[in-house]
C-alpha atoms as a PDB file:
ATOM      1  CA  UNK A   1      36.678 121.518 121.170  1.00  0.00           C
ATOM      2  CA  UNK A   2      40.415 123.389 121.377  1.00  0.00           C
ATOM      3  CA  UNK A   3      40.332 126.548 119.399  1.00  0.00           C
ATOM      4  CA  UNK A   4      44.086 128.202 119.349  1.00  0.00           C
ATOM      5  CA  UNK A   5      44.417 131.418 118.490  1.00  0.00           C
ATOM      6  CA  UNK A   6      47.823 133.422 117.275  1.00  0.00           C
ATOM      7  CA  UNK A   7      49.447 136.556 116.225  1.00  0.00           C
ATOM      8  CA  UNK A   8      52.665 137.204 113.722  1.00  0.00           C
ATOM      9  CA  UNK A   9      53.955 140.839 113.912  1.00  0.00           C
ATOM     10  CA  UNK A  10      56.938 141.222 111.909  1.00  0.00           C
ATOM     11  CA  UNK A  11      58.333 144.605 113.498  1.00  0.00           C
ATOM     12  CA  UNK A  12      60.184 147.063 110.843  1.00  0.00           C
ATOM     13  CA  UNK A  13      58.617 145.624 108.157  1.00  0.00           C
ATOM     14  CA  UNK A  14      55.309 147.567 107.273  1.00  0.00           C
ATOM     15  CA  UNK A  15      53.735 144.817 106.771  1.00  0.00           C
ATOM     16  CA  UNK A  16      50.369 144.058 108.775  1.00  0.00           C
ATOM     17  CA  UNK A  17      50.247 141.565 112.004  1.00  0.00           C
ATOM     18  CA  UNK A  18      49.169 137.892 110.635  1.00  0.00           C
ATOM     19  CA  UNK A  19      45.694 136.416 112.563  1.00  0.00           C
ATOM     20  CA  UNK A  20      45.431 132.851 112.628  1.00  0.00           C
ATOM     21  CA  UNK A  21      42.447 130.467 114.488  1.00  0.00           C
ATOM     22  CA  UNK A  22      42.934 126.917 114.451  1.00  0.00           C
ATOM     23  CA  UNK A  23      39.253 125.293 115.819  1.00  0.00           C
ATOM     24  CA  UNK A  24      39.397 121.391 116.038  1.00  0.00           C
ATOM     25  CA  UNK A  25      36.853 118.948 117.430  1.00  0.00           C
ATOM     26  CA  UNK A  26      38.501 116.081 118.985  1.00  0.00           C
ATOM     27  CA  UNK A  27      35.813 113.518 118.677  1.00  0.00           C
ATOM     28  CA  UNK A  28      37.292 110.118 118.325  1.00  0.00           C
ATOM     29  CA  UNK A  29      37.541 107.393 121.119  1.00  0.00           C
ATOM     30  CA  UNK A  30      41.513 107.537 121.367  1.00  0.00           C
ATOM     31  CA  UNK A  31      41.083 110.791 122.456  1.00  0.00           C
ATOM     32  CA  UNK A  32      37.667 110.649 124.646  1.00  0.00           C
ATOM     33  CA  UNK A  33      38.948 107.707 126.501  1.00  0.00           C
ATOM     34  CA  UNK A  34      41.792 106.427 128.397  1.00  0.00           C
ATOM     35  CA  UNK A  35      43.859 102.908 128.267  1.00  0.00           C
ATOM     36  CA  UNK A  36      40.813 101.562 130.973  1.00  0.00           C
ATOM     37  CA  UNK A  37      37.858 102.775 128.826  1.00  0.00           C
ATOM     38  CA  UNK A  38      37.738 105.397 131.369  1.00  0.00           C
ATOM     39  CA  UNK A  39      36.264 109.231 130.304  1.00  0.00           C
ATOM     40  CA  UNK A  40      39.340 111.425 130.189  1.00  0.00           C
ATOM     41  CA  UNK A  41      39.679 114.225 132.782  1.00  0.00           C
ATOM     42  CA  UNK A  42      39.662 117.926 132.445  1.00  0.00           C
ATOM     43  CA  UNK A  43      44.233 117.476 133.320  1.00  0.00           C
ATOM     44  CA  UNK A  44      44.116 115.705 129.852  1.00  0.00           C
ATOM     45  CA  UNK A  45      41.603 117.959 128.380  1.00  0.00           C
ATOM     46  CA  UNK A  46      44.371 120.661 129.382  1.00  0.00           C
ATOM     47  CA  UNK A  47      47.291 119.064 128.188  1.00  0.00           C
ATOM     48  CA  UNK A  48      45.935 118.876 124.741  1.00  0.00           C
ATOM     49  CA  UNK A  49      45.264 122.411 124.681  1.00  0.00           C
ATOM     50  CA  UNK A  50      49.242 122.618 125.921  1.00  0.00           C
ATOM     51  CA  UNK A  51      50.779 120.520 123.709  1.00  0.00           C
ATOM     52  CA  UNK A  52      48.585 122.247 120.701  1.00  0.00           C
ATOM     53  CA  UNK A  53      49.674 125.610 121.356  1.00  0.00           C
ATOM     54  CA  UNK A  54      53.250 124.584 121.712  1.00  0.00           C
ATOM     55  CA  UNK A  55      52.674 122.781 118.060  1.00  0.00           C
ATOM     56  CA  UNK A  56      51.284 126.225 116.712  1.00  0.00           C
ATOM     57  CA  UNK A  57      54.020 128.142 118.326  1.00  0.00           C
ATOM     58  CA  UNK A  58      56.625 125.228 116.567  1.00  0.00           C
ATOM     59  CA  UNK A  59      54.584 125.715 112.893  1.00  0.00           C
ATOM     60  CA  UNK A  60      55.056 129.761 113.277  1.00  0.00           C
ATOM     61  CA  UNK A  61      58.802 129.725 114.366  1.00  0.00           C
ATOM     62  CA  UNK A  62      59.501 127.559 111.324  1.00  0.00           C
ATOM     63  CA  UNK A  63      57.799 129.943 109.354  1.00  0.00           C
ATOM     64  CA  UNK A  64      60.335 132.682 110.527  1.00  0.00           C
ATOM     65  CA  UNK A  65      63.534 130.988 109.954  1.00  0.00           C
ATOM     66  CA  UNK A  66      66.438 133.023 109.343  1.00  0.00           C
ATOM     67  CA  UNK A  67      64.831 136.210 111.418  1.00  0.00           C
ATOM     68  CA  UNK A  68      65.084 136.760 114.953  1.00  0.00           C
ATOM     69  CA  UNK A  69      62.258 135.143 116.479  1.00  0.00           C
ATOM     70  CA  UNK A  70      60.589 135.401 119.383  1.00  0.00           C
ATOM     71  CA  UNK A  71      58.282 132.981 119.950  1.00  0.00           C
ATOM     72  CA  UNK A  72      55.536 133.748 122.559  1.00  0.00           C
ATOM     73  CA  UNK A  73      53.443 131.241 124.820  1.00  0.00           C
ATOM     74  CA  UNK A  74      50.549 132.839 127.347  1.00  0.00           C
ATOM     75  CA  UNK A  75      51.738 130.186 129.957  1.00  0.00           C
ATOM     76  CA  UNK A  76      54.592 128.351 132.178  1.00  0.00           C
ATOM     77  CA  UNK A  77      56.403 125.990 129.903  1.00  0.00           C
ATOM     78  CA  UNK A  78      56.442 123.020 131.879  1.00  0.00           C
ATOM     79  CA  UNK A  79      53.239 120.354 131.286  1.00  0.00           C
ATOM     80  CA  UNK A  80      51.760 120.027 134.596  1.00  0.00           C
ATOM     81  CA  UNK A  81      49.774 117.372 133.601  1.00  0.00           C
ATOM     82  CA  UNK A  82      52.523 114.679 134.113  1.00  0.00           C
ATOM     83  CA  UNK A  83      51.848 115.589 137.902  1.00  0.00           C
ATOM     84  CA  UNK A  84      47.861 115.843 137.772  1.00  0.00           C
ATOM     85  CA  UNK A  85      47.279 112.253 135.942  1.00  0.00           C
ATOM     86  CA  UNK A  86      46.249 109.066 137.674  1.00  0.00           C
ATOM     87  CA  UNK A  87      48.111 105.302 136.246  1.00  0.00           C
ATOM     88  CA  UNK A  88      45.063 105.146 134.192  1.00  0.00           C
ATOM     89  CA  UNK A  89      45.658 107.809 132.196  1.00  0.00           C
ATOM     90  CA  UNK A  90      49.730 107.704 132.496  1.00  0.00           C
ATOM     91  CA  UNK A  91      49.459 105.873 128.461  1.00  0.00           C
ATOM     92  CA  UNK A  92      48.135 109.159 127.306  1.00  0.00           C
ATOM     93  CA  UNK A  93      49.766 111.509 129.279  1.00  0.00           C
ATOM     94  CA  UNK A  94      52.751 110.329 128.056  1.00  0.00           C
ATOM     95  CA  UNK A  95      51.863 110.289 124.639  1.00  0.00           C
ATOM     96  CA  UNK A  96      50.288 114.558 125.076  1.00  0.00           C
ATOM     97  CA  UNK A  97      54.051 114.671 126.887  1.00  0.00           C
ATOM     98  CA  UNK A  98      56.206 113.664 123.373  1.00  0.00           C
ATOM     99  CA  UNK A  99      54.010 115.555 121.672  1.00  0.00           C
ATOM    100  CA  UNK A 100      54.661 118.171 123.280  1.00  0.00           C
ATOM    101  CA  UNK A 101      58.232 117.692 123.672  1.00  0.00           C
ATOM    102  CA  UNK A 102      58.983 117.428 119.744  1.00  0.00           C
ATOM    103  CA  UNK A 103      57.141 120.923 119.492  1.00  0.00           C
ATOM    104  CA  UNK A 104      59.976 121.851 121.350  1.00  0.00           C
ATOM    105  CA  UNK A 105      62.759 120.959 119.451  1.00  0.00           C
ATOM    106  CA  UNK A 106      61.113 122.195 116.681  1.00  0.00           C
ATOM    107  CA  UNK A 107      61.292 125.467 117.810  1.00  0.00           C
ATOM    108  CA  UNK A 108      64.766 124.823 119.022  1.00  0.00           C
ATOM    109  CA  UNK A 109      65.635 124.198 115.212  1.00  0.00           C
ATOM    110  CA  UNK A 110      64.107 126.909 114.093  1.00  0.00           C
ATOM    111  CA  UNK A 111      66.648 128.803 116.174  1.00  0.00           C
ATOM    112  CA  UNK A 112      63.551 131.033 117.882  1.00  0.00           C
ATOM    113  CA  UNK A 113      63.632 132.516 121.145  1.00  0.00           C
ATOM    114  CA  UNK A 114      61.268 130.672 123.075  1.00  0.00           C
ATOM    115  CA  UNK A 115      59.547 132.323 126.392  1.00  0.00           C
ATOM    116  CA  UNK A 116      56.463 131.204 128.606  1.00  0.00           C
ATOM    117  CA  UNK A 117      54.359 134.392 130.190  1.00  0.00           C
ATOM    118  CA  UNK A 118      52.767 133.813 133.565  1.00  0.00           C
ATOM    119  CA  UNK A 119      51.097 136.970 135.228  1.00  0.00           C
ATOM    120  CA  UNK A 120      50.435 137.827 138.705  1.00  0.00           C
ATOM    121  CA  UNK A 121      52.711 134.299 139.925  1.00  0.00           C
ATOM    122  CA  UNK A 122      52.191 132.965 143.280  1.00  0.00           C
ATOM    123  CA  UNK A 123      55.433 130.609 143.274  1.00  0.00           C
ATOM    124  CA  UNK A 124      57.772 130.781 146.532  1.00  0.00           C
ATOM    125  CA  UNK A 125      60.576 129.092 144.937  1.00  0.00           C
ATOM    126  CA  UNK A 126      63.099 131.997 145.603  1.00  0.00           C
ATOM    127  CA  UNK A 127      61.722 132.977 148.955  1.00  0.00           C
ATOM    128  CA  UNK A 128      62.399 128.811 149.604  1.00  0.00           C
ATOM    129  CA  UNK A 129      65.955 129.485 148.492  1.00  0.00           C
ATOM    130  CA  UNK A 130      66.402 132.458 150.357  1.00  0.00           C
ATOM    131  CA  UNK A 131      65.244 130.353 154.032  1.00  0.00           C
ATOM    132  CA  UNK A 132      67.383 127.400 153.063  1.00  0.00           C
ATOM    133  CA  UNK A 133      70.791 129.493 152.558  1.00  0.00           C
ATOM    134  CA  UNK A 134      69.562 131.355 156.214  1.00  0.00           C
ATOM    135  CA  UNK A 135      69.791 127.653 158.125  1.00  0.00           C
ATOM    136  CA  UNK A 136      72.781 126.457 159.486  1.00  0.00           C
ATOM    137  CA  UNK A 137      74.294 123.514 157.123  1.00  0.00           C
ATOM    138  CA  UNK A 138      74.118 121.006 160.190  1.00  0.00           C
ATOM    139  CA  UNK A 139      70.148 122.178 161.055  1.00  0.00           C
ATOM    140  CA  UNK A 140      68.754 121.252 157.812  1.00  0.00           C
ATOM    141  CA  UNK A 141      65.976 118.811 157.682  1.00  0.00           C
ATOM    142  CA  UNK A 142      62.340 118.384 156.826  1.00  0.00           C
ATOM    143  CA  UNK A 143      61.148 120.505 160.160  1.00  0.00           C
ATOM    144  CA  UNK A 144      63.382 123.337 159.811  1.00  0.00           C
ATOM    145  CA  UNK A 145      62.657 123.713 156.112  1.00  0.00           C
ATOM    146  CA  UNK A 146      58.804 123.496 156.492  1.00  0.00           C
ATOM    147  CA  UNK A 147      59.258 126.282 159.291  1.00  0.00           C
ATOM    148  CA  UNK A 148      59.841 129.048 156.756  1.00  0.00           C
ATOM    149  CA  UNK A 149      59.362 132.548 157.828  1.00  0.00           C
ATOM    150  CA  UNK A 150      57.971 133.924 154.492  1.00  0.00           C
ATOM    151  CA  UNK A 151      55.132 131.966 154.315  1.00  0.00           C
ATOM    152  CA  UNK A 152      52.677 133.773 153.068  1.00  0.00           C
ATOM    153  CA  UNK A 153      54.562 135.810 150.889  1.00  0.00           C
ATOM    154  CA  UNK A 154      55.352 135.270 146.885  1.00  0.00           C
ATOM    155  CA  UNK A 155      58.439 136.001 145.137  1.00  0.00           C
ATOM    156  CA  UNK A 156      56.032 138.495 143.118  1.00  0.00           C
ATOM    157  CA  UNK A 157      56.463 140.306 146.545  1.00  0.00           C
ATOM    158  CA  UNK A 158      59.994 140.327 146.886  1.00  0.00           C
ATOM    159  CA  UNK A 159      60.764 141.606 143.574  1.00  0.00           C
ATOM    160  CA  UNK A 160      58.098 144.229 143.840  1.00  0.00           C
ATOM    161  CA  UNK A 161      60.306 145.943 146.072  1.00  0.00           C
ATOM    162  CA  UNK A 162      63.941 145.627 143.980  1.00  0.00           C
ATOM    163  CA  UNK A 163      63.251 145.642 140.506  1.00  0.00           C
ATOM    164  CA  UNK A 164      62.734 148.897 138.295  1.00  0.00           C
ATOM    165  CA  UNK A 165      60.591 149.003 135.323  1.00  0.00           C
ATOM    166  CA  UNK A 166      62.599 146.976 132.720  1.00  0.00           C
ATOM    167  CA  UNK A 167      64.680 145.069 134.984  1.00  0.00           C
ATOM    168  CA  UNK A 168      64.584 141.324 135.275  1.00  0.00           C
ATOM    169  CA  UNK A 169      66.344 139.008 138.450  1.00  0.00           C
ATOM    170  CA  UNK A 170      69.114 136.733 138.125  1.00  0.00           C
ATOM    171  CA  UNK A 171      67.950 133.390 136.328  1.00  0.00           C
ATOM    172  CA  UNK A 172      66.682 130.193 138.553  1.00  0.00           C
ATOM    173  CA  UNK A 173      66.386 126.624 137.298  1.00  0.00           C
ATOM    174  CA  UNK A 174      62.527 125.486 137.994  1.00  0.00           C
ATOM    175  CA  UNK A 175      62.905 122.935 141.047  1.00  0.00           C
ATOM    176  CA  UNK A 176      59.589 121.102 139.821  1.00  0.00           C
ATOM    177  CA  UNK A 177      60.256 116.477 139.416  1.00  0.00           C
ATOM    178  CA  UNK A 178      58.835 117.191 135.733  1.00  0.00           C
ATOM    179  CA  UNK A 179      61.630 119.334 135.136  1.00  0.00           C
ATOM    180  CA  UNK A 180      63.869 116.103 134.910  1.00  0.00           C
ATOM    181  CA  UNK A 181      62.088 114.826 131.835  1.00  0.00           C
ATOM    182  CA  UNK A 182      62.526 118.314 129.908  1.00  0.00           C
ATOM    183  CA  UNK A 183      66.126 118.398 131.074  1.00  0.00           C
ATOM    184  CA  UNK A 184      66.661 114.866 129.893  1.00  0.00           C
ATOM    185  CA  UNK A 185      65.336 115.884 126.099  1.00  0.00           C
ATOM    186  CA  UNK A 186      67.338 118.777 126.238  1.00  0.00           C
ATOM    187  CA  UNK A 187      64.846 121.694 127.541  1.00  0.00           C
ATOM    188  CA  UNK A 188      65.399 122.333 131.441  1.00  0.00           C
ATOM    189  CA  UNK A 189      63.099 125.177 131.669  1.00  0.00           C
ATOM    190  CA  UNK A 190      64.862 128.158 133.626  1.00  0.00           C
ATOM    191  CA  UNK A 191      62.784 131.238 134.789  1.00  0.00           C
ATOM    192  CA  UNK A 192      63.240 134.934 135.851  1.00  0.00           C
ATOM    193  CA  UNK A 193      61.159 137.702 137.297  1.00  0.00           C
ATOM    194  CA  UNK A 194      60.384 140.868 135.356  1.00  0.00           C
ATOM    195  CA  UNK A 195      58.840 144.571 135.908  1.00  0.00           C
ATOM    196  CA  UNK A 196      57.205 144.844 132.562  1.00  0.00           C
ATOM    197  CA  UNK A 197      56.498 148.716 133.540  1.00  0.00           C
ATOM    198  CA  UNK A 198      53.016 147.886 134.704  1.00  0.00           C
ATOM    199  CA  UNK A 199      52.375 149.974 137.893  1.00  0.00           C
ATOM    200  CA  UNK A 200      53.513 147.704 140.796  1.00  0.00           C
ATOM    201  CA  UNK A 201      53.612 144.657 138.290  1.00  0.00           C
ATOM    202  CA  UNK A 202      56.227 141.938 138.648  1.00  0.00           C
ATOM    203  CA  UNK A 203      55.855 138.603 135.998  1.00  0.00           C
ATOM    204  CA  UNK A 204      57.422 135.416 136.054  1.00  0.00           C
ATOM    205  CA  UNK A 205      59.078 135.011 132.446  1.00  0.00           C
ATOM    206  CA  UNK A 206      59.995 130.973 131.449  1.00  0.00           C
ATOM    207  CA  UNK A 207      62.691 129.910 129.370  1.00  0.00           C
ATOM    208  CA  UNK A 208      63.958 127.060 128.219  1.00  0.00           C
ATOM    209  CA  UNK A 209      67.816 126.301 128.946  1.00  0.00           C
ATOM    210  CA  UNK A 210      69.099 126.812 124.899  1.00  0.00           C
ATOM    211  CA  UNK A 211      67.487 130.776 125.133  1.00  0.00           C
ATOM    212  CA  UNK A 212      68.937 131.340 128.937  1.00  0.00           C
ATOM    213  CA  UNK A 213      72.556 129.843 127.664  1.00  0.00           C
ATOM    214  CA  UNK A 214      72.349 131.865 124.299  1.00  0.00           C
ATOM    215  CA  UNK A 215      73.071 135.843 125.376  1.00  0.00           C
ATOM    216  CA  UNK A 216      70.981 137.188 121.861  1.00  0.00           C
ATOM    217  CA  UNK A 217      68.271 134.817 122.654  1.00  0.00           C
ATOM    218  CA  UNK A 218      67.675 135.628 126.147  1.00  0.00           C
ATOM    219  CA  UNK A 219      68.261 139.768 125.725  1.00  0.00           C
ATOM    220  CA  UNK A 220      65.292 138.878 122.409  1.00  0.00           C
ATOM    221  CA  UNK A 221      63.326 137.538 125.177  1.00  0.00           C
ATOM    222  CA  UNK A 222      63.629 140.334 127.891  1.00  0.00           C
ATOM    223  CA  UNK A 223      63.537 143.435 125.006  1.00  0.00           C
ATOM    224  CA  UNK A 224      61.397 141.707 123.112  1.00  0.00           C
ATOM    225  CA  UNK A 225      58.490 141.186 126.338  1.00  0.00           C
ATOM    226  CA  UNK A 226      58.862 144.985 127.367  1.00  0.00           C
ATOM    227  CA  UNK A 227      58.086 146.514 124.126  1.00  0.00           C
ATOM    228  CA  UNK A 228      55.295 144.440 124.277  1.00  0.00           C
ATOM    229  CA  UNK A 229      54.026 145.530 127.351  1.00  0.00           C
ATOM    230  CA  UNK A 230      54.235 149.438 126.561  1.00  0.00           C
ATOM    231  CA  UNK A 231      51.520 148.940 125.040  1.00  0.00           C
ATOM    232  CA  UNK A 232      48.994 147.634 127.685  1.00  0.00           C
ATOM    233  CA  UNK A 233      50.524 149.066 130.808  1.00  0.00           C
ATOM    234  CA  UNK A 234      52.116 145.153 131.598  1.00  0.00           C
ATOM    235  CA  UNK A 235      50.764 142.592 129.750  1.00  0.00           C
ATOM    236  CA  UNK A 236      52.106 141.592 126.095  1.00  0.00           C
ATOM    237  CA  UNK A 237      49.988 142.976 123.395  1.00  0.00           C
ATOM    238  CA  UNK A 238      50.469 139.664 120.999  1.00  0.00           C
ATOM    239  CA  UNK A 239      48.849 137.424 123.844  1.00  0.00           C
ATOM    240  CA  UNK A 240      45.854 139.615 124.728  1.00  0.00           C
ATOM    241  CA  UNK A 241      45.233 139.155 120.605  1.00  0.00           C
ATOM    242  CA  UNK A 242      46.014 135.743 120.503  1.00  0.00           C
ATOM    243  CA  UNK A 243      43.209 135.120 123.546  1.00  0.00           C
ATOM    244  CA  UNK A 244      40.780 137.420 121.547  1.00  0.00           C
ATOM    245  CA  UNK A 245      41.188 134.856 118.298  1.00  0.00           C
ATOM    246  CA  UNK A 246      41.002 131.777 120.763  1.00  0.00           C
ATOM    247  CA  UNK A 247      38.098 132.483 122.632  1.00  0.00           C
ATOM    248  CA  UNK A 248      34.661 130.612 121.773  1.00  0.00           C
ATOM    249  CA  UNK A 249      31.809 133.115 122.044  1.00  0.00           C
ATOM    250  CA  UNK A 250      28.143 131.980 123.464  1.00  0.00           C
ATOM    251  CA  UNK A 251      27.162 132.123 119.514  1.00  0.00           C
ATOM    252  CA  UNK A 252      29.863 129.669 118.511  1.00  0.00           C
ATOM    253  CA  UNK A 253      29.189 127.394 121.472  1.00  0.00           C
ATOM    254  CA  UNK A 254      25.338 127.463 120.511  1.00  0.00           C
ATOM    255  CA  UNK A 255      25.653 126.480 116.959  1.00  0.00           C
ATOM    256  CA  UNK A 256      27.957 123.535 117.461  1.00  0.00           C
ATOM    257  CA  UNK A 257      25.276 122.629 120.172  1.00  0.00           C
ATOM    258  CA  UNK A 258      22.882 122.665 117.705  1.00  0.00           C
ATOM    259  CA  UNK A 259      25.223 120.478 115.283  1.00  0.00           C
ATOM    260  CA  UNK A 260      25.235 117.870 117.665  1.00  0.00           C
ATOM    261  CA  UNK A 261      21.705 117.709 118.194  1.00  0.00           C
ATOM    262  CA  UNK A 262      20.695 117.573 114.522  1.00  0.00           C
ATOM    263  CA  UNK A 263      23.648 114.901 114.464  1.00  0.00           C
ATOM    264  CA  UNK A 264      22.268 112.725 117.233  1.00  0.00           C
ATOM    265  CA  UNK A 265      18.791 113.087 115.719  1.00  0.00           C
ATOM    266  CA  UNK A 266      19.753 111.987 112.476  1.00  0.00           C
ATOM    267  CA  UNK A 267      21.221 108.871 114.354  1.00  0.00           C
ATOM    268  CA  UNK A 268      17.871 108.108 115.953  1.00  0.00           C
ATOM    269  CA  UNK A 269      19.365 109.729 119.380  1.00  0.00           C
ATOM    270  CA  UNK A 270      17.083 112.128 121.721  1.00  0.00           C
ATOM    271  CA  UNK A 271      19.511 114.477 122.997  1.00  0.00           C
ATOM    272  CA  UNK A 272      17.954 114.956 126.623  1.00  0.00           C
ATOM    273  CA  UNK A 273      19.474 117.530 129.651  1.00  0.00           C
ATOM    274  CA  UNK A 274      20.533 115.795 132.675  1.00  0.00           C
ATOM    275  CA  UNK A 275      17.961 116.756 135.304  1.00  0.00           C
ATOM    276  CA  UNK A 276      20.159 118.373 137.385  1.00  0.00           C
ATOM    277  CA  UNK A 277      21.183 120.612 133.941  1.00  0.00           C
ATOM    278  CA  UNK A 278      17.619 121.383 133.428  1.00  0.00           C
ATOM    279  CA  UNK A 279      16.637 122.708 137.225  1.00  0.00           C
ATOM    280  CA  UNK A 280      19.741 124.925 136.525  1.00  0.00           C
ATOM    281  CA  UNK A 281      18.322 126.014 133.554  1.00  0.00           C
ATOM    282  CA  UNK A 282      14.594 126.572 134.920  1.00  0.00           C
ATOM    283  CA  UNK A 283      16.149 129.028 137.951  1.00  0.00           C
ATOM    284  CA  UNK A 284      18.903 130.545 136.038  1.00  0.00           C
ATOM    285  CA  UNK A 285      16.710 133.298 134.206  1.00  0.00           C
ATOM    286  CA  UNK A 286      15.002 135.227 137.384  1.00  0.00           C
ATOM    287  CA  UNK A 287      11.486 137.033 135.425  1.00  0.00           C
ATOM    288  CA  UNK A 288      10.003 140.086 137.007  1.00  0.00           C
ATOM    289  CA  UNK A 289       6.281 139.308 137.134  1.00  0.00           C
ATOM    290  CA  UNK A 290       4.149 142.636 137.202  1.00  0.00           C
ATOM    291  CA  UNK A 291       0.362 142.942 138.091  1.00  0.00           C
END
């Protein structure tokens, strides 16, 4: 089960923010299994969930058209999952990958300003940068680039110390091989860091290259994230909504349990624990006994 949840606030306009929760059971075998009959993995699992929320982010920008738009994703932009899958499930990563590439012009149509939100990053990309320009041109190779002197350290670290509240870096195209298959369909994904005002707080903000070549777009993007943050003391107020709406409480989880009992039951089917499930169960309750 994928549940996405989302948030519209049209600012200046009075009107009140939009809710939206889009539950869907993904139940049949072209989805359960991959091209070997195999059980699909929690990467694929994942990249459902991606290419969904991209899709719901693509159906809202349209929705907007002709207003600046800034359309808001609580995660990097590139699909990792092209890097996680094994050749037995490279048929259906690639299909989650289209999918989730047409999302993407979609909102490139829809002329929104598209931007990926990762808190607290741990990437060294710039610090990489930063040790390759120190090495001599003729001393480059695989040894002297492995022996970096910042490891350890995060770009999150470096920018702690020279950006102000409201101030983002210069921008830096994402080094990543499944970068070549967005920049191919048009959508090299760029990033920058950003002090959203949070006390010691740097973020990792990513675009795709149509917002960081398009001046309004990217300024929507940067102005558009820091009003957001006010709020919250660093994180966006639209994505800590949008996880409230997404999340599946014990309740919800419970009754579709039960649904697929009564299901299996009415199919003749004894829904049974696995035994290593039920032990679980049996010591995960700790009783005080009194005498």
């Amino acid at each position: 089960m994928i549940n996405i949840g989302s948030i519209i606030i049209a600012h200046g306009s009075g009107k009140p923010p939009q809710t939206n929760s889009r539950p869907r059971i993904y139940y049949q075998d072209e989805y359960l299994y991959d091209q070997n009959q195999g059980a699909i993995t929690n990467a694929i699992v994942d990249g459902w969930r991606d290419a969904a929320e991209m899709g719901e982010l693509a159906r809202l920008a349209e929705g907007c058209l002709g207003e600046p738009t800034l359309a808001l994703l609580d995660n990097g932009l590139l699909l990792w999952l092209a890097l996680q899958v094994q050749d037995s499930k490279r048929r259906t990563a690639d299909r989650i990958l289209r999918a989730y590439l047409d999302h993407l012009d979609r909102i490139h149509q829809a002329g929104a300003a598209l931007a990926g939100f990762v808190d607290r990053p741990r990437s060294t990309n710039v610090l990489a940068l930063l040790h390759l320009a120190n090495l001599p041109l003729e001393t480059i190779n695989q040894d002297t680039l492995r022996a970096n002197h910042y490891r350890g350290l995060t770009d999150r670290m470096l920018f702690s110390q020279l950006l102000s509240p409201g101030q983002r870096s210069s921008r830096f195209t994402n080094a990543s091989p499944i970068n070549r298959d967005f920049q191919t369909a048009g959508h090299e994904v760029q990033f920058f860091y950003l002090n959203p005002g949070g006390e010691g707080q740097i973020v990792r903000v990513e675009i795709p290259c149509w917002v960081a070549e398009q001046s309004e777009l990217l300024n929507l993007v940067h102005a558009g994230i820091f009003e957001q943050c006010r709020a919250t003391g660093g994180f966006p107020y639209v994505l800590v909504r949008a996880h409230e709406l997404a999340l599946i409480t014990y309740v919800e989880r419970r009754n579709l349990d039960q649904m697929l009992r009564r299901s299996l039951l009415h199919h003749g089917l004894l829904p049974r624990l696995s035994q290593k499930s039920q032990t679980k169960k049996w010591i995960g309750k700790r009783r005080r006994h009194r005498l």
